[in-house]
Each structure stands twice: as structure tokens, then as C-alpha cells.
C-alpha atoms as a PDB file:
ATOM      1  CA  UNK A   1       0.000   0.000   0.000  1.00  0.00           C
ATOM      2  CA  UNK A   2       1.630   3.252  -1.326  1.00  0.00           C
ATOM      3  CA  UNK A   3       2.240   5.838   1.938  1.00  0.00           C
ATOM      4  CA  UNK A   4       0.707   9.329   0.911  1.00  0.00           C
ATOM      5  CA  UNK A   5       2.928  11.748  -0.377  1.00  0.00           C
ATOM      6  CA  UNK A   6       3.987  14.673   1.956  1.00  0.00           C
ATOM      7  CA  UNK A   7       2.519  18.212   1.332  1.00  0.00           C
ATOM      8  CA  UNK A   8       2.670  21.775   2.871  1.00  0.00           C
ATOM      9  CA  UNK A   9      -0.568  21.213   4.786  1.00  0.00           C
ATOM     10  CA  UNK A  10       1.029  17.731   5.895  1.00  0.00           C
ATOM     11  CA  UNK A  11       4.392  18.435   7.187  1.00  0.00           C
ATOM     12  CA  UNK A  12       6.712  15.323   7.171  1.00  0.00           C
ATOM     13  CA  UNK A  13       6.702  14.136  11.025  1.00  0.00           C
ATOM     14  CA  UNK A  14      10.155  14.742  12.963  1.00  0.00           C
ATOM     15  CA  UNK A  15      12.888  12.064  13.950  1.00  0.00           C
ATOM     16  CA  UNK A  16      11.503  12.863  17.356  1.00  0.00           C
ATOM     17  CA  UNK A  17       7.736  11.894  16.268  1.00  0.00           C
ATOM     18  CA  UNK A  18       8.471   8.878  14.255  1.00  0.00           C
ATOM     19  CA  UNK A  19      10.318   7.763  17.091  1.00  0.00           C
ATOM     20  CA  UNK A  20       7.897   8.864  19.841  1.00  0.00           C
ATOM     21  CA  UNK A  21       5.233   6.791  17.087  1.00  0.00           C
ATOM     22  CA  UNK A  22       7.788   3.509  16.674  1.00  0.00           C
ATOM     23  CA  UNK A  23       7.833   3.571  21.075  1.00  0.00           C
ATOM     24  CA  UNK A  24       3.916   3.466  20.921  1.00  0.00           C
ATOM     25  CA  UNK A  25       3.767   1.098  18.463  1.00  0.00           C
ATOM     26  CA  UNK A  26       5.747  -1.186  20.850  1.00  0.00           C
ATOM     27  CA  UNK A  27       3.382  -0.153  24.040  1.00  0.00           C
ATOM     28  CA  UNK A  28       5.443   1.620  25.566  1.00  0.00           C
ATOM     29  CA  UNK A  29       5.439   5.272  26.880  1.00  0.00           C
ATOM     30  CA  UNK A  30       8.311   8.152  26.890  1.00  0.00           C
ATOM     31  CA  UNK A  31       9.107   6.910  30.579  1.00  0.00           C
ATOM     32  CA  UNK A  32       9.379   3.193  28.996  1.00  0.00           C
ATOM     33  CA  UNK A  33      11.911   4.733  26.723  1.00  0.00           C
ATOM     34  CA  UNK A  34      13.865   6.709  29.561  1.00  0.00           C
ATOM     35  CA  UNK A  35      13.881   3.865  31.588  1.00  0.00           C
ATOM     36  CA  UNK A  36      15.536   2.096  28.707  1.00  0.00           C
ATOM     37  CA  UNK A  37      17.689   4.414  28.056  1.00  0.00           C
ATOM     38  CA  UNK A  38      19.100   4.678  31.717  1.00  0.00           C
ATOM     39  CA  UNK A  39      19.246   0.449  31.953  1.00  0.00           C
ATOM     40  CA  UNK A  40      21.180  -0.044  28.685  1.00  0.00           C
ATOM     41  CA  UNK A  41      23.378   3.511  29.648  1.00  0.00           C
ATOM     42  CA  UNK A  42      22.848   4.397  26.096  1.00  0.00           C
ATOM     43  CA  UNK A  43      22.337   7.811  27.114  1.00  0.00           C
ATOM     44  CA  UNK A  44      24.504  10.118  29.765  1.00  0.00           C
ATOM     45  CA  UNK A  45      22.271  11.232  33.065  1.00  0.00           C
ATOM     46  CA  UNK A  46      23.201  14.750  32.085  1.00  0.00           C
ATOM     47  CA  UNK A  47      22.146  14.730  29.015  1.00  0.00           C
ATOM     48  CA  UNK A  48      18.958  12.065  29.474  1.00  0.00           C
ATOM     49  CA  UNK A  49      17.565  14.065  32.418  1.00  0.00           C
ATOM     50  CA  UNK A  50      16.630  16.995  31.503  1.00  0.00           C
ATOM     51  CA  UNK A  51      14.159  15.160  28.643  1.00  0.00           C
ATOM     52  CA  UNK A  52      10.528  15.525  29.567  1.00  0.00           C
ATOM     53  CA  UNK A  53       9.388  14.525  26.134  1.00  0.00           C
ATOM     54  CA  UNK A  54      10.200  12.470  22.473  1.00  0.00           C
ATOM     55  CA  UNK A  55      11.027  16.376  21.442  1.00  0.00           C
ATOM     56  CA  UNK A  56      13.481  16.796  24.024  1.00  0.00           C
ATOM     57  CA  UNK A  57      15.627  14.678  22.143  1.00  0.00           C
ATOM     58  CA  UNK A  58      17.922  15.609  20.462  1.00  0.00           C
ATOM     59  CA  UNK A  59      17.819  15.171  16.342  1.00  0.00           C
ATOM     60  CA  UNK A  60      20.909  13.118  16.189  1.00  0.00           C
ATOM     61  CA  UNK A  61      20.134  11.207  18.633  1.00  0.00           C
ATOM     62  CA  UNK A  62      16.322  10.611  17.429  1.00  0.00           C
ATOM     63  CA  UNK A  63      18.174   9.201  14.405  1.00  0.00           C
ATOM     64  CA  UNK A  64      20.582   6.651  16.050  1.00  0.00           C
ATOM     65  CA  UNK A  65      17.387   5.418  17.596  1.00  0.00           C
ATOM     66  CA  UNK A  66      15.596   4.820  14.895  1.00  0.00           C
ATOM     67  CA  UNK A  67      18.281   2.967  13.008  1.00  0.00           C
ATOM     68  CA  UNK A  68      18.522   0.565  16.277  1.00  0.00           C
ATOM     69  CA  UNK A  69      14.210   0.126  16.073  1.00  0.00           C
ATOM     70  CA  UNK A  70      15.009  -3.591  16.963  1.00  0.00           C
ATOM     71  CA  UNK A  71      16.860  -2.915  19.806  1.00  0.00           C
ATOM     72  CA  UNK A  72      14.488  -0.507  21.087  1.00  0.00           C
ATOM     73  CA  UNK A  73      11.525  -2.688  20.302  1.00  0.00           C
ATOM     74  CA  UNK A  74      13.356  -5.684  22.274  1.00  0.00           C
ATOM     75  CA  UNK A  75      14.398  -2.880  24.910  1.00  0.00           C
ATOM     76  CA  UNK A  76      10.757  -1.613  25.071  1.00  0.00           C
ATOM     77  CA  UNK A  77       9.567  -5.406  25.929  1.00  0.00           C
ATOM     78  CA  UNK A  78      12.011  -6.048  28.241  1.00  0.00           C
ATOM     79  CA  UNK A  79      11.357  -2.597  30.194  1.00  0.00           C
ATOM     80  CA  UNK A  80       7.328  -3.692  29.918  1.00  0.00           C
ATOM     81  CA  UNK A  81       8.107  -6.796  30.786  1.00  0.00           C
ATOM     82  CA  UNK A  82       9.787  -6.046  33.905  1.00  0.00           C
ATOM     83  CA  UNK A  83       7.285  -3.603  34.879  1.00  0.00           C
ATOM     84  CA  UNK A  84       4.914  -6.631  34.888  1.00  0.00           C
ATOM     85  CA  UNK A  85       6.756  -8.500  37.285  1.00  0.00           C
ATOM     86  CA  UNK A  86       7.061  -5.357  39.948  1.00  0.00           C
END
């Protein structure tokens, strides 16, 4: 199925929002995706805590993410997974 073509009333979505859309997908949340963050120390505290949202992120970072959308997927599980178990 062809994706629809992006157009000045539909602005193409940002690294941030196709990530923040790729967490969802997975069922998980923005704190899901901190939490991940902080277990697999794929982010520094100084620079991971000030986040209080996908757009928080920063671009190149947004795009290392997305090229890793297995890892988060599996990292999103394992976060929800855990959560389950508390």
C-alpha cells in the first residue's frame, strides 16, 4: 500500500515523532523509553535528564534510535516486561 505523499498542509513528522510513534507502536510510553535508556546507559544522566518529552531529544540522537528500532523494540519489551513482574 503506497504511503501518501507529503505536502505543505502535511508536514513530514520529525525524527523525534516517528520515534515517539515507533515507542507506541511497541506499548510503551516516553518513561518506557527513559527507563531504557538509563538500563542499557545508552544515554549520559546529564544529558537524558533533563528530557521531559520524544522532542526533548535531540535530532541526532532521534536518528541513532531509529536505526537501532530492533533494539528498542526488544528494549521496550524487556522494560514492559519487567514492569509486569514489579
Amino acid at each position: 500500500m503506497a504511503q501518501p505523499e507529503t505536502t505543505a498542509d502535511q508536514p513530514k513528522p520529525t525524527l523525534q515523532d516517528q520515534l515517539a510513534e515507533h515507542v507506541t507502536n511497541c506499548g510503551g510510553t516516553f518513561a518506557d523509553f527513559v527507563t531504557l535508556c538509563r538500563n542499557q546507559n545508552w544515554v549520559k544522566p546529564e544529558i537524558l535528564d533533563p528530557w521531559t518529552s520524544f522532542a526533548d531529544i535531540p535530532e541526532a540522537l532521534a536518528k541513532k534510535f531509529l536505526g537501532a528500532k530492533r533494539g528498542v523494540e526488544n528494549g521496550i519489551k524487556s522494560v514492559l516486561e519487567s514492569k509486569a513482574k514489579a
